[in-house]
Every structure is written in structure tokens, then in C-alpha cells.
N, C-alpha and C. Protein backbone atom coordinates (compact mmCIF):
# COMPACT_ATOMS: atom_id res chain seq x y z
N UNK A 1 7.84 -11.63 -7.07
CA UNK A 1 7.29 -10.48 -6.40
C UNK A 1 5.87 -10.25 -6.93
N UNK A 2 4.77 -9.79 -6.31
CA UNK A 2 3.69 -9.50 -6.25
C UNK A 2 3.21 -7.61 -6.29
N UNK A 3 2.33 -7.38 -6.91
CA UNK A 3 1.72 -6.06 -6.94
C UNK A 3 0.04 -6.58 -6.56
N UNK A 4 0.05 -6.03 -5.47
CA UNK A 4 -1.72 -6.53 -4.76
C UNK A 4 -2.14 -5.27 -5.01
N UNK A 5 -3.11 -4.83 -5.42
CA UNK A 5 -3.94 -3.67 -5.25
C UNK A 5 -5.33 -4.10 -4.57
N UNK A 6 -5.42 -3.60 -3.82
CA UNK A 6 -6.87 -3.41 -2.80
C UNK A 6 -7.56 -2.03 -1.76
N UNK A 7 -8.80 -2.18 -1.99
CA UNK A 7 -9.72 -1.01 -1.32
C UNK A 7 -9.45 -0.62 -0.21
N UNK A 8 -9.00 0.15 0.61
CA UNK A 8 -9.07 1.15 2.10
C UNK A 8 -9.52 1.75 2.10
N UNK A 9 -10.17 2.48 2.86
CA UNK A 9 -10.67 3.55 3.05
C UNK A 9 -11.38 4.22 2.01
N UNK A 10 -11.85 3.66 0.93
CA UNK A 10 -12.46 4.42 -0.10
C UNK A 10 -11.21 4.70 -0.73
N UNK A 11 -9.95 4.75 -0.70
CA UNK A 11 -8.69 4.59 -1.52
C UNK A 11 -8.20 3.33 -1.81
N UNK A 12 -7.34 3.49 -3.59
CA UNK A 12 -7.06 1.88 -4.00
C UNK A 12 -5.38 2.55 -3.22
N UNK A 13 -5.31 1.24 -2.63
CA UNK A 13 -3.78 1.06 -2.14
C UNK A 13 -3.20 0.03 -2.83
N UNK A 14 -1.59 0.13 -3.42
CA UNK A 14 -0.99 -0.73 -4.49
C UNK A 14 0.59 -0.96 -3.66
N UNK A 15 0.47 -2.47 -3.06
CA UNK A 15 1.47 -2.63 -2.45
C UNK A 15 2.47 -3.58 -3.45
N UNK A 16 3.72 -3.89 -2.73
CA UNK A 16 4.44 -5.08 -3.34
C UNK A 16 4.89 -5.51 -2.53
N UNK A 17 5.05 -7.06 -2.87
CA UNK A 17 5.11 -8.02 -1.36
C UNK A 17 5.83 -9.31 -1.96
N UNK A 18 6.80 -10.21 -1.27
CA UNK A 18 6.97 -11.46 -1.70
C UNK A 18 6.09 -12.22 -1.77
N UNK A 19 5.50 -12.57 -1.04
CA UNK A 19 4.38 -13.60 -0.60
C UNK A 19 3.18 -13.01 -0.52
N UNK A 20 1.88 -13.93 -1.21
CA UNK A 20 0.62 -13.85 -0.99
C UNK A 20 0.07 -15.30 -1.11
N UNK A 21 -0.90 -15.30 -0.13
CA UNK A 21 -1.58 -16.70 0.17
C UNK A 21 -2.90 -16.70 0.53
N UNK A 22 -4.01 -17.58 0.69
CA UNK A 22 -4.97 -17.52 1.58
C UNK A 22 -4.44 -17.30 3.02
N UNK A 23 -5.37 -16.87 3.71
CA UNK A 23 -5.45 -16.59 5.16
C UNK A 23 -5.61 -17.64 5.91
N UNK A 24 -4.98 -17.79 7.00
CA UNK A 24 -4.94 -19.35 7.79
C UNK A 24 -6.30 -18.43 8.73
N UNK A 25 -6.40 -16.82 8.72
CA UNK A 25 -7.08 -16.07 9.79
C UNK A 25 -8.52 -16.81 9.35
N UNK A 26 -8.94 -16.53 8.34
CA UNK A 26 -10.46 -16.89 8.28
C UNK A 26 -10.92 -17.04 6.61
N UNK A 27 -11.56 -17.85 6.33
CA UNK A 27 -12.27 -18.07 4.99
C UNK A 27 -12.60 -16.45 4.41
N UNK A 28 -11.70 -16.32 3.46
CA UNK A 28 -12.82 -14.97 2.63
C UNK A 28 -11.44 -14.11 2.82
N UNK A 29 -10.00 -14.03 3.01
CA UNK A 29 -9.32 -13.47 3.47
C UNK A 29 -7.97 -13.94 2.36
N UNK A 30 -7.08 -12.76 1.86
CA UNK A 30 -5.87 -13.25 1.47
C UNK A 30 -4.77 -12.68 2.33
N UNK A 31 -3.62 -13.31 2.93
CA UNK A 31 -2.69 -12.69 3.19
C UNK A 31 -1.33 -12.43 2.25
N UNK A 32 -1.15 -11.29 2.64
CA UNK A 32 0.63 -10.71 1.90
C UNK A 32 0.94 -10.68 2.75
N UNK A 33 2.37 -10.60 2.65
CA UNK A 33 4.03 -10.87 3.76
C UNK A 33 4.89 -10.28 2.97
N UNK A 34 6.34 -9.98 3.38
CA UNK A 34 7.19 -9.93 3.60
C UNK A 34 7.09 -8.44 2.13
N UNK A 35 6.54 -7.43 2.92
CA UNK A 35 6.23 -5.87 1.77
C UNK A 35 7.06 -5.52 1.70
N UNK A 36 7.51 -4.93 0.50
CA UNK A 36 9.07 -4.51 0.18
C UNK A 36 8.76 -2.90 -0.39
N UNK A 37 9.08 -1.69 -0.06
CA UNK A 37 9.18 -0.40 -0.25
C UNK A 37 10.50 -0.42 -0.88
N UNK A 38 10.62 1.11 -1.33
CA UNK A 38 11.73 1.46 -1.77
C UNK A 38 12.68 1.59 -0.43
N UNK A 39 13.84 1.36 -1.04
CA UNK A 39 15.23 1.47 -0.09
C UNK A 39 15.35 3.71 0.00
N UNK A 40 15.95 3.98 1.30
CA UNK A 40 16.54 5.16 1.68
C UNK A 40 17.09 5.84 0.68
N UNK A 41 17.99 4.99 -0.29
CA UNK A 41 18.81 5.08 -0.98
C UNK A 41 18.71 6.48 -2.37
N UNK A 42 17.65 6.75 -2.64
CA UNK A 42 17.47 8.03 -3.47
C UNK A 42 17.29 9.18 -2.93
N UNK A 43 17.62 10.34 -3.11
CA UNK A 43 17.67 11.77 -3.04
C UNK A 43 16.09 12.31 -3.05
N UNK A 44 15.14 11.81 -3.76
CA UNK A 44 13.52 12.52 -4.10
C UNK A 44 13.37 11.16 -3.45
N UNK A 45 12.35 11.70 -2.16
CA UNK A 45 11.35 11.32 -1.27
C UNK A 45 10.13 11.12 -2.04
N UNK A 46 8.87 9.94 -2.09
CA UNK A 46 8.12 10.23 -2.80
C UNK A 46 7.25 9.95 -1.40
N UNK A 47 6.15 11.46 -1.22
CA UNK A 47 5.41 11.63 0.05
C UNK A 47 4.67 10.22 0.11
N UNK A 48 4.17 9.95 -0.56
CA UNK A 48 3.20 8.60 -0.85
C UNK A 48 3.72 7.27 -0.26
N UNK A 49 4.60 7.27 -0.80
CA UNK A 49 5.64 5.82 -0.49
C UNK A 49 5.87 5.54 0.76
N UNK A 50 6.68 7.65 1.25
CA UNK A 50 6.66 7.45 2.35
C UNK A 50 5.78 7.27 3.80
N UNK A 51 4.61 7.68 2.68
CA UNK A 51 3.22 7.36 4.09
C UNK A 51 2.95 5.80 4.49
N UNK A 52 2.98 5.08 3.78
CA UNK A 52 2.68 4.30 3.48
C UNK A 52 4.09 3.07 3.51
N UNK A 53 5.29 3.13 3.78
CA UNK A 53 5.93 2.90 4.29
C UNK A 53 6.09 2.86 6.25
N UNK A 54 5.28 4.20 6.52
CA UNK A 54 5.11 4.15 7.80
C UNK A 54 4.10 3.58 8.41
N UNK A 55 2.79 3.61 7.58
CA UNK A 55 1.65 2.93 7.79
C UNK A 55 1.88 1.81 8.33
N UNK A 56 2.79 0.89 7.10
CA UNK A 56 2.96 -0.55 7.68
C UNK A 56 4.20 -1.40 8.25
N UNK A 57 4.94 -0.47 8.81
CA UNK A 57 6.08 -0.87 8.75
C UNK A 57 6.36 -1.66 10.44
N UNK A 58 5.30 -2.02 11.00
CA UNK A 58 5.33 -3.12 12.00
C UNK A 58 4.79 -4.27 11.59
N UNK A 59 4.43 -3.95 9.94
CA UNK A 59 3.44 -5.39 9.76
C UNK A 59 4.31 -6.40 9.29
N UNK A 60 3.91 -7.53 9.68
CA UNK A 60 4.25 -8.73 9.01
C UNK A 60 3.58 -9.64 8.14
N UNK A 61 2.35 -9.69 8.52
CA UNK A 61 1.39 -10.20 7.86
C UNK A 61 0.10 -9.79 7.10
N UNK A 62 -0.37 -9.10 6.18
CA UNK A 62 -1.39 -7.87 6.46
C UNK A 62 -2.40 -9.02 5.56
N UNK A 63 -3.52 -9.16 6.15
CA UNK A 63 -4.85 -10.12 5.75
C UNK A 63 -5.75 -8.74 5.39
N UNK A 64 -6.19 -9.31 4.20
CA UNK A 64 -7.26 -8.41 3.53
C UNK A 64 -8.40 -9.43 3.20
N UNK A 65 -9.46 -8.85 3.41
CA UNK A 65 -10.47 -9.36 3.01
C UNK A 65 -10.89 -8.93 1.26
N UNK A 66 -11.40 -10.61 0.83
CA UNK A 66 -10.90 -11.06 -0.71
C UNK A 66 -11.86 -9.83 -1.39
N UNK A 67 -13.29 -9.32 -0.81
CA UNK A 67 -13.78 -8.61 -1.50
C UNK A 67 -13.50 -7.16 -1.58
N UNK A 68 -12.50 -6.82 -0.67
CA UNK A 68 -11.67 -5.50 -0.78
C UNK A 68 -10.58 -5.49 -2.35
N UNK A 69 -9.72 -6.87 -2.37
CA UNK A 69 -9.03 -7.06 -3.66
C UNK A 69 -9.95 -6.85 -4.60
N UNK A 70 -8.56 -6.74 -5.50
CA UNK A 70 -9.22 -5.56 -6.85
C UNK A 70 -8.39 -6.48 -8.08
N UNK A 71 -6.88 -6.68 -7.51
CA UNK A 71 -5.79 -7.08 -8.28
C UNK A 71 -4.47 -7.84 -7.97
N UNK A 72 -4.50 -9.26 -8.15
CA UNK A 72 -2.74 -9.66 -7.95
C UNK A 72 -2.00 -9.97 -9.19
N UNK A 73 -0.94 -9.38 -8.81
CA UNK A 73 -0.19 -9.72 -10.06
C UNK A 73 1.32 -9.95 -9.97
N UNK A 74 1.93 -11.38 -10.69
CA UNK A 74 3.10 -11.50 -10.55
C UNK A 74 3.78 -10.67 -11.15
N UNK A 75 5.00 -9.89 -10.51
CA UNK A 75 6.12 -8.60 -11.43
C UNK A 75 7.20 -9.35 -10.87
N UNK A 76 7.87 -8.71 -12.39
CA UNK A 76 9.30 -9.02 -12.29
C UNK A 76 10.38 -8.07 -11.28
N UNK A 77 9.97 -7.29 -11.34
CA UNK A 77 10.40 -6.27 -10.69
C UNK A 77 9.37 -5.04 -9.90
N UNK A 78 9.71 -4.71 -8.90
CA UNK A 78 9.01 -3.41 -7.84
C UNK A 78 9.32 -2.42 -8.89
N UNK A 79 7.88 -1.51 -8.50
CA UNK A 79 7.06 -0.62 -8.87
C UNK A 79 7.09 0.32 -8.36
N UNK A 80 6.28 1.86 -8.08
CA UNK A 80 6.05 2.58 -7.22
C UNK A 80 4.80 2.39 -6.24
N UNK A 81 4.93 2.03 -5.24
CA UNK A 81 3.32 2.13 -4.53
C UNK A 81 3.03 2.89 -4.38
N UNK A 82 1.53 3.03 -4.32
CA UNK A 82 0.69 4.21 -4.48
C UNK A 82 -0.88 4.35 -3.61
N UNK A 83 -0.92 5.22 -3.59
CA UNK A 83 -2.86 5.49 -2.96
C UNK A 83 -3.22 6.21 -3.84
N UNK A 84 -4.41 5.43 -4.44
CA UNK A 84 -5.32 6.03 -5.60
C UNK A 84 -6.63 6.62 -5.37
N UNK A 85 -7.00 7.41 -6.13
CA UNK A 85 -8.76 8.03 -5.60
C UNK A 85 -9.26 6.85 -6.46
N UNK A 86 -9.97 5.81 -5.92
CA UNK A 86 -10.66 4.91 -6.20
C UNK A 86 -11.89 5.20 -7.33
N UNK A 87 -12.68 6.58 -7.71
CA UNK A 87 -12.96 7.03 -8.37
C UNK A 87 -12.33 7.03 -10.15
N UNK A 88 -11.21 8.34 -9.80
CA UNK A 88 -10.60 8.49 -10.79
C UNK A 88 -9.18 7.98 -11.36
N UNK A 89 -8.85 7.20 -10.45
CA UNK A 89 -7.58 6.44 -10.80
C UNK A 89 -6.39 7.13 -10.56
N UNK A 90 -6.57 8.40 -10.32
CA UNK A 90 -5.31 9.48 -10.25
C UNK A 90 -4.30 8.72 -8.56
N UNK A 91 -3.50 9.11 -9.22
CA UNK A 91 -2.48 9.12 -7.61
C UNK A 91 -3.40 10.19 -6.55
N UNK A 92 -3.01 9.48 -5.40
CA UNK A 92 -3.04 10.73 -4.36
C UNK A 92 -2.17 10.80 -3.42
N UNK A 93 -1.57 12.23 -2.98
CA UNK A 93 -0.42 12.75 -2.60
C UNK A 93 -1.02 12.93 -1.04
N UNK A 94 -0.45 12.69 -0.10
CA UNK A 94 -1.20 12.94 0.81
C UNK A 94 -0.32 13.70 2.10
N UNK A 95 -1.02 14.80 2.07
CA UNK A 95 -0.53 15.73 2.95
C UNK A 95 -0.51 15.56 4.46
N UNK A 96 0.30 16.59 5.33
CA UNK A 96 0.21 16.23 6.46
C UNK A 96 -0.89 16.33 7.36
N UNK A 97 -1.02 15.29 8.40
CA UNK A 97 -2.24 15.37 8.81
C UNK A 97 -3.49 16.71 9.47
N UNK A 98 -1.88 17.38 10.02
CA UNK A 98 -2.87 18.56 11.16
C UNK A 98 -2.80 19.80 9.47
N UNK A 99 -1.99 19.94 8.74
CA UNK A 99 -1.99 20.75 7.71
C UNK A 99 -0.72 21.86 8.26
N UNK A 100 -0.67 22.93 7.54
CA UNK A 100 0.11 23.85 7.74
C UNK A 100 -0.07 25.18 9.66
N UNK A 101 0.85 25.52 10.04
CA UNK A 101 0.37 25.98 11.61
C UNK A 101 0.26 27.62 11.02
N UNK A 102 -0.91 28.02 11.33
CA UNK A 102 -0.75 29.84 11.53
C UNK A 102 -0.93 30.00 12.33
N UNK A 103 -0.31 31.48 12.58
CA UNK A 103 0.32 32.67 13.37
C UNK A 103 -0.85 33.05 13.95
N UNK A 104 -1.15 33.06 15.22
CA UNK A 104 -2.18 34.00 16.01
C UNK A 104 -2.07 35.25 16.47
């Protein structure tokens, strides 16, 4: 198993994946496959995981370009994934998109 960390959006995103390879897409490109999230299976939802579980959860193949990577690393075991402020390293929790509805 693999822990890729790489740049989005001005956020570090920290996935885990079976497979990582060069890109058959184009020179300058690595692909990951087969991303593995946490299972349903626990009681505490972690908002993060679960964004980001939804983010990619039609992907099969996700090609990043090599100068976005930051980090691969073989693990023995899955981790928590995460979105980081690329800045300060902190987690970031990420709220819902439209925010909370008030009362008119």
C-alpha cells in the first residue's frame, strides 16, 4: 500500500492507494489506482475522509502531474487521509459548501 501526498488546489491532499506508476497519459505524470478509504464500518465519521471519499469515488485512475507530488511512500498499513493547509501543515476540516441556512 502506498501514501501519495500531492498539491490541489493550494491544499496538500494525502491519499492511499494500491498501485502507483508512471502515466501511460503523458510524460511528467504519475498514476495511482485502486484508492482505498476507510470502510462504513465505525461509529465517528471523519468529515475529511468523508469529503474526499466522495470527491473520488468514480475514479479509477487519478494521474497527477509529477510536479504537484510532494511524497510516495510504501505503508504497511492505511492511515487517515487528509487535506492539509499547504502552508501550515495543519489538517483541514472542511465544511459544507453553501454553509449554515438563516431564517428570513
Amino acid at each position: 500500500m502506498y501514501k501519495v501526498s500531492f498539491l490541489n488546489q493550494g491544499k496538500v491532499y494525502e491519499l492511499f492507494c494500491r498501485k502507483v506508476s508512471g502515466s501511460d497519459l503523458s510524460y511528467g505524470f504519475i498514476e495511482i489506482s485502486e484508492l482505498v478509504f476507510e470502510t462504513d464500518d465505525s461509529v465517528v465519521i471523519d468529515p475529511t475522509e468523508e469529503r474526499l471519499r466522495e470527491e473520488f469515488e468514480d475514479v479509477e485512475v487519478l494521474h497527477i502531474p509529477m510536479h504537484a507530488v510532494i511524497r510516495v511512500e510504501q505503508v504497511r498499513k492505511r492511515g487517515i487521509c487528509a487535506i492539509r493547509d499547504s502552508k501550515s501543515g495543519e489538517k483541514v476540516t472542511p465544511l459544507p459548501l453553501d454553509g449554515p441556512r438563516r431564517k428570513r
